[in-house]
N, C-alpha and C. Protein backbone atom coordinates (compact mmCIF):
# COMPACT_ATOMS: atom_id res chain seq x y z
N UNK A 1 78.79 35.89 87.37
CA UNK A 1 78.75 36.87 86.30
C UNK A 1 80.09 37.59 86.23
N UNK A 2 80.50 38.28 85.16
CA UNK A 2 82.07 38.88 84.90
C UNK A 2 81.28 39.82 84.25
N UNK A 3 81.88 41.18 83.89
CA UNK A 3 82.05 41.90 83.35
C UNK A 3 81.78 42.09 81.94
N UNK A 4 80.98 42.48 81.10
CA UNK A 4 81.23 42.34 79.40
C UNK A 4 82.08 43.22 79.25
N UNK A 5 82.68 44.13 80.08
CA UNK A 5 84.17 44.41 78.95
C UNK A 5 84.91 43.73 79.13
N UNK A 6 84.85 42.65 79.87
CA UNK A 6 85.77 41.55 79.62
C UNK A 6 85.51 40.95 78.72
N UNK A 7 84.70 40.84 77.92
CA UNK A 7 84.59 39.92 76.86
C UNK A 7 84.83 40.21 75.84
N UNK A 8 84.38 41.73 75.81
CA UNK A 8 84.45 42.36 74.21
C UNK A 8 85.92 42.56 74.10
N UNK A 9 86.80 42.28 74.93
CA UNK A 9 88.66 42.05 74.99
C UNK A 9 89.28 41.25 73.74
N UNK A 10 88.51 40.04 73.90
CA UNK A 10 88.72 38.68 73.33
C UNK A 10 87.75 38.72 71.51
N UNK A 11 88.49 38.30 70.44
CA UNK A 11 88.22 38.08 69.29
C UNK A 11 86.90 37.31 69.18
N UNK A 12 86.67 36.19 69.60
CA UNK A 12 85.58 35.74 69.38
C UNK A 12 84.46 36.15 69.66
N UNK A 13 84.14 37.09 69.93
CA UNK A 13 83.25 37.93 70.88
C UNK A 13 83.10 39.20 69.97
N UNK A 14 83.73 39.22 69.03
CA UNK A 14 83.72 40.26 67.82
C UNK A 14 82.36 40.52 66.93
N UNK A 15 81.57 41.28 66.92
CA UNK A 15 80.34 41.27 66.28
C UNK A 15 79.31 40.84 67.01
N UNK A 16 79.52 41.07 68.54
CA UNK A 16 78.37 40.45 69.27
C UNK A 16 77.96 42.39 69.45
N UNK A 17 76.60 42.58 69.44
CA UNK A 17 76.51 44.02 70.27
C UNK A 17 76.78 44.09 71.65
N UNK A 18 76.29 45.21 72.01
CA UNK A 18 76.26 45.33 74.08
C UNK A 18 75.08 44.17 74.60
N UNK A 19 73.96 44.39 73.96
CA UNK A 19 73.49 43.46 75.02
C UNK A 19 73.10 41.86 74.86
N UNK A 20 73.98 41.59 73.54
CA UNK A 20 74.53 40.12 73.56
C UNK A 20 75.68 39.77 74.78
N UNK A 21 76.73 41.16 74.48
CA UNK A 21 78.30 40.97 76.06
C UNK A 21 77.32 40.36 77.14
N UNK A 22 76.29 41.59 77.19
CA UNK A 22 75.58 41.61 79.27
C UNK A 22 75.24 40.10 79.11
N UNK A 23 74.15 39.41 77.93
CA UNK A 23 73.93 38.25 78.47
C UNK A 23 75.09 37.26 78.53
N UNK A 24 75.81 37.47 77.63
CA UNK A 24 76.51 36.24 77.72
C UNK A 24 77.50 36.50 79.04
N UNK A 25 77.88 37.26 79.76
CA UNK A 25 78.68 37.78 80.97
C UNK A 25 77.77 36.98 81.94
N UNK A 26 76.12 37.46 81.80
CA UNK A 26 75.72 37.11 83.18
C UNK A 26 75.64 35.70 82.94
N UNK A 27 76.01 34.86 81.72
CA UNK A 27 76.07 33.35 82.10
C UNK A 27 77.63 32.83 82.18
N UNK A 28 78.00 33.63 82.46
CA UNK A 28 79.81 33.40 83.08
C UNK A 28 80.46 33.43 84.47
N UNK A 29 81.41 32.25 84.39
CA UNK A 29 82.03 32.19 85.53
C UNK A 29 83.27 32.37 85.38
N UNK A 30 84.81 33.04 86.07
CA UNK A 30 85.92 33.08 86.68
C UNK A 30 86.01 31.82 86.61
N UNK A 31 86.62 31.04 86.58
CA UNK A 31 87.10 29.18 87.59
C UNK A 31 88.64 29.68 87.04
N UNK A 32 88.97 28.95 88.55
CA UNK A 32 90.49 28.82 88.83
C UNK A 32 90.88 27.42 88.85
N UNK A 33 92.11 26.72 88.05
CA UNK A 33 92.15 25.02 88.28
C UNK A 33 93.74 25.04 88.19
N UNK A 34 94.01 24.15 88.64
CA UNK A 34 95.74 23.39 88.85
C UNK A 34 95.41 22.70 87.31
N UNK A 35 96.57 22.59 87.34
CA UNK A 35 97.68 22.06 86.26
C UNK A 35 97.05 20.17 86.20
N UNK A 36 96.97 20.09 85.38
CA UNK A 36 96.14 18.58 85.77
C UNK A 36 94.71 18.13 85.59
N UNK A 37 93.82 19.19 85.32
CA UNK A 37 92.89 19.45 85.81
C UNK A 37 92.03 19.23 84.47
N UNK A 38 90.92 17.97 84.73
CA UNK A 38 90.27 17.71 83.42
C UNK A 38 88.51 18.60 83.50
N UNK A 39 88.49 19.34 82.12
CA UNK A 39 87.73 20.18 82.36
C UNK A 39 86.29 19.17 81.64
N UNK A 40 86.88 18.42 80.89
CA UNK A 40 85.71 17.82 80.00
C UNK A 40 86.12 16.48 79.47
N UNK A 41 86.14 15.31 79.15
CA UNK A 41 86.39 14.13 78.74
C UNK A 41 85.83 13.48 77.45
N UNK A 42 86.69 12.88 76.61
CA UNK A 42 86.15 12.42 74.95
C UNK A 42 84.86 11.44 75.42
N UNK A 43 83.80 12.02 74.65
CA UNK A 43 82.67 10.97 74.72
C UNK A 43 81.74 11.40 75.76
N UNK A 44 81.91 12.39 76.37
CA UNK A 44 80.72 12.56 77.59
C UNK A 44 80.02 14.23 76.93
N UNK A 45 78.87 14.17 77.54
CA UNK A 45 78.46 15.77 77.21
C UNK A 45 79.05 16.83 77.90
N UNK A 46 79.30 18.05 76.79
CA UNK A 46 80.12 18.86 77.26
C UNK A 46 79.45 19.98 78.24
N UNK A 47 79.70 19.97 79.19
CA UNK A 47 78.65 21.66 80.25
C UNK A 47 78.72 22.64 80.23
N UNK A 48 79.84 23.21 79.81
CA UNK A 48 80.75 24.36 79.31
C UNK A 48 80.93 24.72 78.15
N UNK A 49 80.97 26.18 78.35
CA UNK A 49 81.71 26.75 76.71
C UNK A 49 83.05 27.20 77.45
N UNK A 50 84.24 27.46 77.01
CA UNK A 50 85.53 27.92 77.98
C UNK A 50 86.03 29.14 76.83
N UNK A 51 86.57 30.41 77.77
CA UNK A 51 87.86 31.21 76.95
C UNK A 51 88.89 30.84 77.73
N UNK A 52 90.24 30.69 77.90
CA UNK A 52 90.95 30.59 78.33
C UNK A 52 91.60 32.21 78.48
N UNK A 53 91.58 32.61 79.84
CA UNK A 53 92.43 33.68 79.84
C UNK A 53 93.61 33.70 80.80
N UNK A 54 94.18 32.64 80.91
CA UNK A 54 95.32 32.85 81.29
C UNK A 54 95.54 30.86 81.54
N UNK A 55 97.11 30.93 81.31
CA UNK A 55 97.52 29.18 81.15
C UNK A 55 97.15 28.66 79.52
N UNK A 56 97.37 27.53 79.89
CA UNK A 56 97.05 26.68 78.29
C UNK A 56 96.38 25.16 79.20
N UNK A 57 95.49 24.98 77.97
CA UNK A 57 94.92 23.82 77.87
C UNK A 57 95.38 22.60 76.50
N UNK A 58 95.31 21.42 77.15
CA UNK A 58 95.90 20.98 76.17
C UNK A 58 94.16 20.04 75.62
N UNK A 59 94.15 19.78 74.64
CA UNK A 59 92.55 18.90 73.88
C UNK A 59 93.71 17.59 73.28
N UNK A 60 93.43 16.37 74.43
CA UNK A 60 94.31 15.41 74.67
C UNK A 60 93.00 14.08 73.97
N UNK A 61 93.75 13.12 73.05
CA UNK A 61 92.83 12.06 72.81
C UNK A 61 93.85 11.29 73.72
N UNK A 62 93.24 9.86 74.25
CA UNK A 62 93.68 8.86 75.38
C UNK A 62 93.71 7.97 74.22
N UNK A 63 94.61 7.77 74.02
CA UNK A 63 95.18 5.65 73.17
C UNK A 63 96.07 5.01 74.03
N UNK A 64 95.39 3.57 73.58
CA UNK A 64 95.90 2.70 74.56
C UNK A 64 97.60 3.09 74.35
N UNK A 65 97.82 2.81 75.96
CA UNK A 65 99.42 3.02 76.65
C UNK A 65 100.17 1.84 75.89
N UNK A 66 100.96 1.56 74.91
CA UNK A 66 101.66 0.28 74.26
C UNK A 66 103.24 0.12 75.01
N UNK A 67 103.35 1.26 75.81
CA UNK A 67 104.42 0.44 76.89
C UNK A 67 103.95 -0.51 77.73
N UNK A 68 102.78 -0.52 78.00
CA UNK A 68 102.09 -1.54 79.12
C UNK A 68 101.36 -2.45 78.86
N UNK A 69 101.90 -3.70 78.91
CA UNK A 69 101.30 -5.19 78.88
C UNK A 69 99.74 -4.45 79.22
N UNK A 70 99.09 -5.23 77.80
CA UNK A 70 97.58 -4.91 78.30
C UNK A 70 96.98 -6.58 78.06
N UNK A 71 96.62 -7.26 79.08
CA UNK A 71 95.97 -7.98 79.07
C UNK A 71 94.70 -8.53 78.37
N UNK A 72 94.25 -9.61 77.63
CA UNK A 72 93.14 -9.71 76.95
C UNK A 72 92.04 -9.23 77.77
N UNK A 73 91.53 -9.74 78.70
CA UNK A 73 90.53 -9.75 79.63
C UNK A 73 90.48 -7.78 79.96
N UNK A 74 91.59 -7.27 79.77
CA UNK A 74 90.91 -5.76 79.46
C UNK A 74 90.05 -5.31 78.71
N UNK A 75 90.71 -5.65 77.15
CA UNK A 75 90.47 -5.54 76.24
C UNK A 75 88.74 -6.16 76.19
N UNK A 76 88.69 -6.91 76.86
CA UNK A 76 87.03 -7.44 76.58
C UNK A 76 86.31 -6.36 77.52
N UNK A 77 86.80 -6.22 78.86
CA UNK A 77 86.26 -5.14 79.89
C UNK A 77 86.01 -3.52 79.35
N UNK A 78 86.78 -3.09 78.83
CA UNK A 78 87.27 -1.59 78.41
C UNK A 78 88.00 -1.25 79.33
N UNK A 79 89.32 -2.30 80.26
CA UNK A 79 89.65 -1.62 81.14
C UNK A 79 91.69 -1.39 80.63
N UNK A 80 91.80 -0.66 79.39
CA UNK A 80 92.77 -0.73 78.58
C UNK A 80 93.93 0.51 79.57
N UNK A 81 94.64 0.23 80.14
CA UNK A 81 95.53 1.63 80.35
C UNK A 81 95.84 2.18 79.14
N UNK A 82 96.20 3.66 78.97
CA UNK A 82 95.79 4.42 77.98
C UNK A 82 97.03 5.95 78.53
N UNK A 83 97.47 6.61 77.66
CA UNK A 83 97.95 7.17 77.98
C UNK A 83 97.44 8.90 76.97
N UNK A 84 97.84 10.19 77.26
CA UNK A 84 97.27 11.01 76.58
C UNK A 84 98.15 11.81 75.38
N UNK A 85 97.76 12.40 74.24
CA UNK A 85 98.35 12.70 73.42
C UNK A 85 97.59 13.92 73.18
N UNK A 86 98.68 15.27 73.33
CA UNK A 86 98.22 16.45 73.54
C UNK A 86 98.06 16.41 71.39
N UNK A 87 96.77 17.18 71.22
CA UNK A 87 96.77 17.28 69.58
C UNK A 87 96.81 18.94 69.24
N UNK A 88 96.70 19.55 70.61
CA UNK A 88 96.53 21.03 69.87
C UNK A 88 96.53 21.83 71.78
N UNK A 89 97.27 22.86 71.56
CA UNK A 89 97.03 23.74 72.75
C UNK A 89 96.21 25.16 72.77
N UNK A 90 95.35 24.91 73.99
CA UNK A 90 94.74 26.58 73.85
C UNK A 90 95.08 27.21 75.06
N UNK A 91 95.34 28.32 73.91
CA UNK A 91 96.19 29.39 74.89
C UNK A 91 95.18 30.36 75.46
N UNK A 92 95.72 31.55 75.84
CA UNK A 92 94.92 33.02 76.52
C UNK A 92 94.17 33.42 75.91
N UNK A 93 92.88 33.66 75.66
CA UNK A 93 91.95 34.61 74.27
C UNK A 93 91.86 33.49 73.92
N UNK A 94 91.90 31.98 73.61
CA UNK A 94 91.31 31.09 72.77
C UNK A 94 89.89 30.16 73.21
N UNK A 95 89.01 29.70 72.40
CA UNK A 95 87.99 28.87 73.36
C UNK A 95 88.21 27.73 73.22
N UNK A 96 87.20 27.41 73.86
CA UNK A 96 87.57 25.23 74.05
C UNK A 96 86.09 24.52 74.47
N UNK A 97 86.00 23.90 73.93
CA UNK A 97 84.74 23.24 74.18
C UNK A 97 83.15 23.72 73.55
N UNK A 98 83.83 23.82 72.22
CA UNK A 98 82.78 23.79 71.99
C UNK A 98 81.48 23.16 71.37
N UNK A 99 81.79 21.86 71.78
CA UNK A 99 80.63 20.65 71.55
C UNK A 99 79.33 21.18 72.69
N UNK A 100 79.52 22.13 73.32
CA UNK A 100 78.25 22.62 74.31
C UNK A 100 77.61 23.36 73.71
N UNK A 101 78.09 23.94 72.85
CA UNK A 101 76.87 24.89 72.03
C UNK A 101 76.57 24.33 70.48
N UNK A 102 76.99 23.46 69.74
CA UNK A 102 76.58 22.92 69.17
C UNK A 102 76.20 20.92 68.98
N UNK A 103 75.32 20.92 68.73
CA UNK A 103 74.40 19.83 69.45
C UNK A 103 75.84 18.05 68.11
N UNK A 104 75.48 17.28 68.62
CA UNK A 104 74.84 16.51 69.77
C UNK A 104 75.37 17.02 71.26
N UNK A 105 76.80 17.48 71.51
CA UNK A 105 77.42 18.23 72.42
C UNK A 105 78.43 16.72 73.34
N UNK A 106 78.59 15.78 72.72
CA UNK A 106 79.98 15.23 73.19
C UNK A 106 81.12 15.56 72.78
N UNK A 107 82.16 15.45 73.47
CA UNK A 107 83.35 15.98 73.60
C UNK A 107 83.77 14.78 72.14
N UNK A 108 84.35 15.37 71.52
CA UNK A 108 85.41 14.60 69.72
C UNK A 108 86.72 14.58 71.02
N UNK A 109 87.17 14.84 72.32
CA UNK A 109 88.62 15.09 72.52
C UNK A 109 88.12 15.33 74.56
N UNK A 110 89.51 15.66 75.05
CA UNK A 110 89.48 15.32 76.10
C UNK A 110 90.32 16.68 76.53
N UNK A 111 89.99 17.73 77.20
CA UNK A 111 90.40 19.10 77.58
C UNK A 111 90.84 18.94 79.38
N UNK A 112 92.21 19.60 78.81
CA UNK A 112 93.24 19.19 80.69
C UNK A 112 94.13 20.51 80.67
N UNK A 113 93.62 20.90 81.60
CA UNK A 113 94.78 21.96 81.96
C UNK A 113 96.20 21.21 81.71
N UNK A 114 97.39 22.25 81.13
CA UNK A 114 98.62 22.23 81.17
C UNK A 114 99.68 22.31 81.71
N UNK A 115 98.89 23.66 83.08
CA UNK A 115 99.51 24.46 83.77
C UNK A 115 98.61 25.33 84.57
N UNK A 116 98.61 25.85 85.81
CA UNK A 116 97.23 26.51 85.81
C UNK A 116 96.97 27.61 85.64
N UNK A 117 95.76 27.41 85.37
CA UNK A 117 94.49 28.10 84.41
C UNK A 117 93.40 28.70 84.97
N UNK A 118 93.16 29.99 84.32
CA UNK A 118 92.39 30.64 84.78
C UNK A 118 91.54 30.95 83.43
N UNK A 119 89.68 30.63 83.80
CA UNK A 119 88.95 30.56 82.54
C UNK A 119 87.76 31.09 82.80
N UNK A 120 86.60 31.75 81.31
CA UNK A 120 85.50 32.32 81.65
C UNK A 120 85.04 30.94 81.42
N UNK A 121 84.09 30.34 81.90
CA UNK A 121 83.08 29.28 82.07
C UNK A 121 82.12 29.71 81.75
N UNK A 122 80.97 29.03 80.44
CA UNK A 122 79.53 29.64 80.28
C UNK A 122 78.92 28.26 80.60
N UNK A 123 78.01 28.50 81.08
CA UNK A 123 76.90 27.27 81.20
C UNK A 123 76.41 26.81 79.91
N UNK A 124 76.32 25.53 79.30
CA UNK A 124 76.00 25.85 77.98
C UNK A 124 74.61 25.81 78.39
N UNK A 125 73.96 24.92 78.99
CA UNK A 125 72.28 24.95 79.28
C UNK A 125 71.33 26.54 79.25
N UNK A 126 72.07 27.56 79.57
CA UNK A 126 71.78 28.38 80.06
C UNK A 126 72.09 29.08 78.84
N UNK A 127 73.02 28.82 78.00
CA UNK A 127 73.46 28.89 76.65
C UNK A 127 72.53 28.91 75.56
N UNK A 128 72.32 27.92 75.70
CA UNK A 128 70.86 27.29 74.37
C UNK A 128 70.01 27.93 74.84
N UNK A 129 69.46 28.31 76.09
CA UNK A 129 68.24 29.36 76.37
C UNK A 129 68.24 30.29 75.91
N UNK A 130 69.71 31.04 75.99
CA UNK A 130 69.76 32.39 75.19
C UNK A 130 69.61 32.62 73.81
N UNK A 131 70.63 31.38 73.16
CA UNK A 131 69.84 31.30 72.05
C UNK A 131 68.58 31.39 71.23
N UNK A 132 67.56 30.56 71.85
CA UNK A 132 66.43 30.77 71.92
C UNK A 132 65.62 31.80 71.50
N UNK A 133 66.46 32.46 72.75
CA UNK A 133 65.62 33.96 72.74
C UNK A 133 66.18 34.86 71.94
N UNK A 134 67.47 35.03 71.46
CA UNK A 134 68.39 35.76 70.87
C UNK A 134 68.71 34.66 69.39
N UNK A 135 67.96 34.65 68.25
CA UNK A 135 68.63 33.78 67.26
C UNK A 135 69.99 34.63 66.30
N UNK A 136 70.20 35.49 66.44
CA UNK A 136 71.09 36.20 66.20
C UNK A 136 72.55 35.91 66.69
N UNK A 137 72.36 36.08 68.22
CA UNK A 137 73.25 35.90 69.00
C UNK A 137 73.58 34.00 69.11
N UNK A 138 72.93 33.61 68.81
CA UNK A 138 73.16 31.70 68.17
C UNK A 138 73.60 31.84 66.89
N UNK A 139 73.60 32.76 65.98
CA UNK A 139 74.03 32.73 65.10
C UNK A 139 75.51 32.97 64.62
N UNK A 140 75.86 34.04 65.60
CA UNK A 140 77.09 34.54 65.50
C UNK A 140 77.98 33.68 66.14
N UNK A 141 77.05 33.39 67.24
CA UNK A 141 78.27 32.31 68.16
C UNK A 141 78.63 30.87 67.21
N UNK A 142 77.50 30.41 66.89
CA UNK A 142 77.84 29.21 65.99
C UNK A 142 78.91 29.45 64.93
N UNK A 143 78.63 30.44 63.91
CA UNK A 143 79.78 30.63 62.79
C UNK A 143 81.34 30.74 63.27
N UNK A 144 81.05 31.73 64.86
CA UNK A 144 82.30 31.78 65.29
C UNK A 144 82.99 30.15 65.97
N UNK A 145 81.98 29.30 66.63
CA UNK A 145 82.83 28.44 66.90
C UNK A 145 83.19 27.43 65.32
N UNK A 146 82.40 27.60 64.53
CA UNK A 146 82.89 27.07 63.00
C UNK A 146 83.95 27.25 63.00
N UNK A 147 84.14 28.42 62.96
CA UNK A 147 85.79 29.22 61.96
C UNK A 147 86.91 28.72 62.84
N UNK A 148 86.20 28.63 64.44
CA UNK A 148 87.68 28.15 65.00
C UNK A 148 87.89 26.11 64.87
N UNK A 149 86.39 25.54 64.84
CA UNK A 149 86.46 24.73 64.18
C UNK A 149 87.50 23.95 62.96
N UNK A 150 86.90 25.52 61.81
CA UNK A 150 87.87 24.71 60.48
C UNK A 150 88.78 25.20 60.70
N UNK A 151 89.87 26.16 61.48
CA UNK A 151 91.01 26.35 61.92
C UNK A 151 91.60 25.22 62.48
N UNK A 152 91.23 24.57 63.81
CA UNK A 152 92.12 23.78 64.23
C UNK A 152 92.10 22.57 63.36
N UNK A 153 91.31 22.33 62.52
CA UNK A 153 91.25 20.80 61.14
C UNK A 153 92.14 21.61 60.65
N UNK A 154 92.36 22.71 59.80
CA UNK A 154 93.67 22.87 58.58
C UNK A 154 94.75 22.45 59.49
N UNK A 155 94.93 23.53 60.79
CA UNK A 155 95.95 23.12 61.69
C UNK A 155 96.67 21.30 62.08
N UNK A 156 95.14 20.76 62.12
CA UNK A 156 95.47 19.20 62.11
C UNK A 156 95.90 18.59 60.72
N UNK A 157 95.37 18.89 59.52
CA UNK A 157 96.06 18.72 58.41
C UNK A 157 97.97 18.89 58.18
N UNK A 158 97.70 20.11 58.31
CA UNK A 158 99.33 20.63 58.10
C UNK A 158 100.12 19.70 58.53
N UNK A 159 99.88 19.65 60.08
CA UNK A 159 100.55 18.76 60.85
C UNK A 159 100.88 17.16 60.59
N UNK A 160 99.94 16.79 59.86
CA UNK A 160 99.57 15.64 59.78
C UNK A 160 100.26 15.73 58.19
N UNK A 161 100.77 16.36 57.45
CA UNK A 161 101.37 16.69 55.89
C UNK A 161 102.79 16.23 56.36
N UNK A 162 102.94 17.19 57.33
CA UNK A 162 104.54 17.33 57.87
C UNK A 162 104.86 16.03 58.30
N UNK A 163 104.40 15.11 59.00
CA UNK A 163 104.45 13.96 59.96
C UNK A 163 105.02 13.05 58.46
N UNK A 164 103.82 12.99 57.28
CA UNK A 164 103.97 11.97 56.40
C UNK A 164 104.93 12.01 55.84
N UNK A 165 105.47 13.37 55.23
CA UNK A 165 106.47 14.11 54.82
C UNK A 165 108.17 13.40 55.75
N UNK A 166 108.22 13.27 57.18
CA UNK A 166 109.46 12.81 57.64
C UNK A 166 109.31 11.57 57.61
């Protein structure tokens, strides 16, 4: 458990009352990780909701490595070397992962520390319970992970304008 004035710190957490903070605090963890450090992987279910408060995370998709002779007989296996391509960084105050609170809940992307990182961790299991009981507090959280949702798509747009553009 952490603190809810730690939470009510951070933007996304904006329009929650007090005793939305207490629950969502008492389903939080501190975690400390090195630089390297994969918090969640494209294609698996996500366990976590994350803020990042301190370091950056990078949300990395894996395509095959094309410096490296890849053999057919990989290619039939799935055993392709692959290398990672950072698409977006989250910084201090930002969240990540949030395929845990909204369903089916696999990862679209692959979340790796940058550098190390220090993060609130929510259980999402423990997550959807609250929900449950709190449809309000599922409510707010959902719109909020929306907005950061259609944020990082314009963000991927732009980017992707500029790219065609050179």
């Amino acid at each position: 458990m952490i603190s809810p004035e730690l939470l009510r710190r951070y933007d996304f957490f904006a329009g929650l009352d007090n005793d939305q903070l207490i629950t969502l605090a008492k389903l939080a963890d501190e975690i400390s990780v090195e630089e390297g450090y994969y918090f969640f992987h494209e294609g698996k279910v996500v366990t976590n909701f994350y803020i990042v408060v301190e370091g950056a995370v990078g949300i990395v998709l894996e395509i095959p490595d094309q410096a490296v002779e890849q053999p057919v007989s990989g290619q039939l296996t799935g055993e392709i070397k692959t290398r990672d391509i950072t698409v977006t960084t989250v910084g201090a105050g930002m969240v990540f992962g949030w395929p845990g609170i909204i369903p089916p809940h696999d990862a679209n992307a692959t979340a790796k520390s940058l550098a190390p990182c220090r993060a609130f961790a929510f259980d999402c299991e423990s997550l959807q319970k609250a929900f449950e009981d709190d449809c309000d507090l599922a409510y707010k959280m959902t719109l909020n992970a929306a907005q950061i949702i259609r944020e990082r798509l314009r963000d991927m747009q732009i980017e992707s304008l500029s790219f065609l553009s050179n």
